[in-house]
Each structure stands twice: as C-alpha cells, then as structure tokens.
Protein backbone atom coordinates (compact mmCIF):
# COMPACT_ATOMS: atom_id res chain seq x y z
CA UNK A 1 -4.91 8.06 -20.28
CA UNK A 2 -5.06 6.67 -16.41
CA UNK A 3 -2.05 5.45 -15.25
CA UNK A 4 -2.80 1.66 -14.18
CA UNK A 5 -1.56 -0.15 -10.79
CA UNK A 6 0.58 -2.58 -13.26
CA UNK A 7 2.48 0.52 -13.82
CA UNK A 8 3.31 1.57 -10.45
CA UNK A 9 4.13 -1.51 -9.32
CA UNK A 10 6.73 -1.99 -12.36
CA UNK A 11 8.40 1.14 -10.80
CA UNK A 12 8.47 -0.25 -7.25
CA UNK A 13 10.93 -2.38 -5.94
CA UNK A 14 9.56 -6.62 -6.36
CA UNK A 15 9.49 -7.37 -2.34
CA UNK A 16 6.21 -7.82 -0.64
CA UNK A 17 6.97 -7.52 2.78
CA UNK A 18 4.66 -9.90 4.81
CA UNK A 19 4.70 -11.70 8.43
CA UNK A 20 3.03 -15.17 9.87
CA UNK A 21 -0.24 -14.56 11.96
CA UNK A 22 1.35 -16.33 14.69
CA UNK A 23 4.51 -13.84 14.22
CA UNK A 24 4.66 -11.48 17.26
CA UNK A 25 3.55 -7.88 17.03
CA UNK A 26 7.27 -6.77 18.35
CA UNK A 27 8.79 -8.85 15.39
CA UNK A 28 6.30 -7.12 12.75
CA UNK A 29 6.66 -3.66 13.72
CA UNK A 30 10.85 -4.13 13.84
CA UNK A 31 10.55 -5.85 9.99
CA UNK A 32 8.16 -2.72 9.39
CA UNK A 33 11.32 -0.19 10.67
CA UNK A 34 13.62 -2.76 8.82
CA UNK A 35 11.77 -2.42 5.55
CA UNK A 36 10.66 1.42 6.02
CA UNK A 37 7.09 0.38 5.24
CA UNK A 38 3.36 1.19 7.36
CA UNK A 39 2.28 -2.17 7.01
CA UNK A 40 2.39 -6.00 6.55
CA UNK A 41 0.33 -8.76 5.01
CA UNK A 42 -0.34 -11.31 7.06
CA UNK A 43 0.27 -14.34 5.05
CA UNK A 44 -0.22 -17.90 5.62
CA UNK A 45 0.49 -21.18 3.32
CA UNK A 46 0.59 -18.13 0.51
CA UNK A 47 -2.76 -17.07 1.56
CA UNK A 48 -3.86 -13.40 2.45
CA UNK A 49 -5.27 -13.46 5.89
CA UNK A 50 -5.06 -9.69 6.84
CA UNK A 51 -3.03 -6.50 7.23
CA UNK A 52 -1.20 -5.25 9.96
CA UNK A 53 -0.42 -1.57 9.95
CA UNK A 54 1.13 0.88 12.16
CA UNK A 55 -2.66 1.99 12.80
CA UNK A 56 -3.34 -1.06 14.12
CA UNK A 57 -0.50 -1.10 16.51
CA UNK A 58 -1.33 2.06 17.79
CA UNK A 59 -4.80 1.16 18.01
CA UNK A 60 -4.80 -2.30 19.59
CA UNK A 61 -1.76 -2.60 21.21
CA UNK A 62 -0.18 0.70 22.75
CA UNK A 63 -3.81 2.28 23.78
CA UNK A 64 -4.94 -1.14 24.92
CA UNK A 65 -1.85 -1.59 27.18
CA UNK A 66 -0.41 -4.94 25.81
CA UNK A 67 2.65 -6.09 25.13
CA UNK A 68 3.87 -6.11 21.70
CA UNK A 69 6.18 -8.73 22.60
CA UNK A 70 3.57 -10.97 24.09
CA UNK A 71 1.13 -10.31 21.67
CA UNK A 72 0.49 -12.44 18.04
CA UNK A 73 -0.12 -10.36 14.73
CA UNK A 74 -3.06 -12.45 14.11
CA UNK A 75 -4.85 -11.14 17.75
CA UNK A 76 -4.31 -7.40 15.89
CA UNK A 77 -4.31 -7.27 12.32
CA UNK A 78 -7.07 -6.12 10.06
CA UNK A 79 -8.75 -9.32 8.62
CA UNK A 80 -10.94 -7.79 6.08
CA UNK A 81 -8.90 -6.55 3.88
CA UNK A 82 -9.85 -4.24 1.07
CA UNK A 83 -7.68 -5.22 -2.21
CA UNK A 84 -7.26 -3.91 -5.94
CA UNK A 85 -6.18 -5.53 -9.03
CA UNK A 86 -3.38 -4.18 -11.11
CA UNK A 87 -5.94 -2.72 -13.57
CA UNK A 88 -7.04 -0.19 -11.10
CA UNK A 89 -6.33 3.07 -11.90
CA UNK A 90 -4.71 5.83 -9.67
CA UNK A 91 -7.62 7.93 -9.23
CA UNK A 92 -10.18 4.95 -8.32
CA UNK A 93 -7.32 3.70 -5.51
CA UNK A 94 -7.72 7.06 -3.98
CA UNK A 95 -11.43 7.18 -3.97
CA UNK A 96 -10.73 3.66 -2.37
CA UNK A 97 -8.49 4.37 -0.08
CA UNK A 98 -10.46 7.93 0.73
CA UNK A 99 -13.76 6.11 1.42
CA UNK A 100 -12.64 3.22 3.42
CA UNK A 101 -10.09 6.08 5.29
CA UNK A 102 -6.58 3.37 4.49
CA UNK A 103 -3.43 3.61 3.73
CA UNK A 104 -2.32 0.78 2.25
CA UNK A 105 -3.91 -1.42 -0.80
CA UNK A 106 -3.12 -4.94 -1.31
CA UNK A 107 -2.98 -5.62 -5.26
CA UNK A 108 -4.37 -8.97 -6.41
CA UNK A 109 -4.20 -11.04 -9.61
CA UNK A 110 -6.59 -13.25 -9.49
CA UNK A 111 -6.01 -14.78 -5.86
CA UNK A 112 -2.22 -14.04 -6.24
CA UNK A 113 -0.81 -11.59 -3.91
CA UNK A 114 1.45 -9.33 -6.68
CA UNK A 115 2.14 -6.10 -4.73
CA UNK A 116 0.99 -3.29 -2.00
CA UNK A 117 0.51 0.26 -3.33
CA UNK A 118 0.31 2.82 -0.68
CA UNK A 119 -0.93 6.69 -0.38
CA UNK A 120 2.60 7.65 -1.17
CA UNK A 121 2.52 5.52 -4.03
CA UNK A 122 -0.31 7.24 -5.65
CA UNK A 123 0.24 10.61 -4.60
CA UNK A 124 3.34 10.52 -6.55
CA UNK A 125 2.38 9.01 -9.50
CA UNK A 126 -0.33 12.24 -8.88
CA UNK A 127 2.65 14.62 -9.07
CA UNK A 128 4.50 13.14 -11.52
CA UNK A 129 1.42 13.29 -14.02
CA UNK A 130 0.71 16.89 -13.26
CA UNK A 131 4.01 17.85 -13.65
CA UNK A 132 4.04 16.07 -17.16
CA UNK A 133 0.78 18.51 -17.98
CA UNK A 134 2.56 21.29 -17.07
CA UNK A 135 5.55 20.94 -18.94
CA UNK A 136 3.44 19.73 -21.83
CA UNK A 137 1.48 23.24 -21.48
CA UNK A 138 4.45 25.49 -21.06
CA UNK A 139 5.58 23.85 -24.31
CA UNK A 140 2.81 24.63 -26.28
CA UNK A 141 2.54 27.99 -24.93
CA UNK A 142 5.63 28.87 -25.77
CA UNK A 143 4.73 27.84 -29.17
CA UNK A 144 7.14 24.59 -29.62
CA UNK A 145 4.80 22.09 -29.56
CA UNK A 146 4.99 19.55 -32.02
CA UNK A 147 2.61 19.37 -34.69
C-alpha cells in the first residue's frame, strides 16, 4: 500500500514555519537558518500567498545584486504555488515535485494550510519502505516467514 502525506506529516514535527510578505528577505532567510528549513510560506491573514525558498534567494536577490535587508519577501517569493493534499501519495509528490523541478510541497486541507513536505521528506519515507521490503524478503528467504 502507498504511504499517504497524512502519514508523513504525523511523523514530522507540528510547526509550519512561515513569514509576512512584507517581512524582509534578511529576516526570512535568518528564520530559515533558525528553523534548518529551504523554505517559507508566505502567509497573510492565514492565507497562502507564496513560497520563498533558498532558490529564490539565490535567484532574485544575490545574482540580481539587492539587498536582502532592503528587500520585502513578497518582491521575491514564488506566488504560484504548487500544493498537495494529505491524500497524496509519496510516489505522485515526486513525480510532482520532478516535473515542476521543486523542492518543497505545501500540503492543503481544503484551503487550510496543514504542513510542508519536502524532497527529504519523501526520499526517506522512500528508504524506509525499501528497507521494510528487504527485510521482509530476507525473512522469507530464510524460510521464517509467517504463514
């Protein structure tokens, strides 16, 4: 059976780290070192309005020679933002995240913000499934699998 986002999310801690629009870029990426995450939602009144990632900082603020200090998340951050519901499964979150070349999935319920899931995430919950098969397999090689 797939393994669901509900159930990743049950294993990951309940903070959603997010940041006002009008928040500087300076104060986003220092909650982003705070927090050890790659990105933010950008969240207003309890409304998504975007994503900022380290991508995006990269992209529109070092290369373009601005000033994180001087500059407001909302002048940066991703607006369209492409989301998943907890009923997502791990392998069609890859495919997601492989096709629209991401990092970072924001997981709705209904218009309610309930977690992010990132490529670390999944490819762990990856691992952790394989390595389930495998010990299921050595098991029933070595004959001791239960009937």
């Amino acid at each position: 059976m797939a393994e669901t986002i509900a159930s990743i999310l049950k294993c990951k801690s309940a903070g959603i780290w997010s940041v006002a629009p009008s928040a500087t870029v300076y104060d986003a990426i220092a909650l982003m070192a705070d927090k050890q995450v790659g990105a933010l939602l950008v969240l207003s009144g309890g409304q998504m309005l975007g994503i900022l990632s380290e991508r995006d900082y990269a992209r529109k603020v070092i290369l373009q020679g601005r000033s994180s200090k001087a500059t407001a998340v909302q002048e940066i951050m991703t607006r369209t933002v492409v989301t998943v519901s907890p009923q997502h499964t791990v392998d069609e979150c890859m495919r997601i995240m492989t096709h629209h070349r991401i990092r970072h999935l924001p997981v709705l319920d209904g218009d309610g913000v309930v977690g992010v899931v990132s490529i670390g995430d999944l490819v762990r919950s990856i691992i952790s499934e394989q390595a389930d098969t495998i010990d299921q397999l050595h098991t029933y090689i070595a004959g001791s699998y239960p009937s």
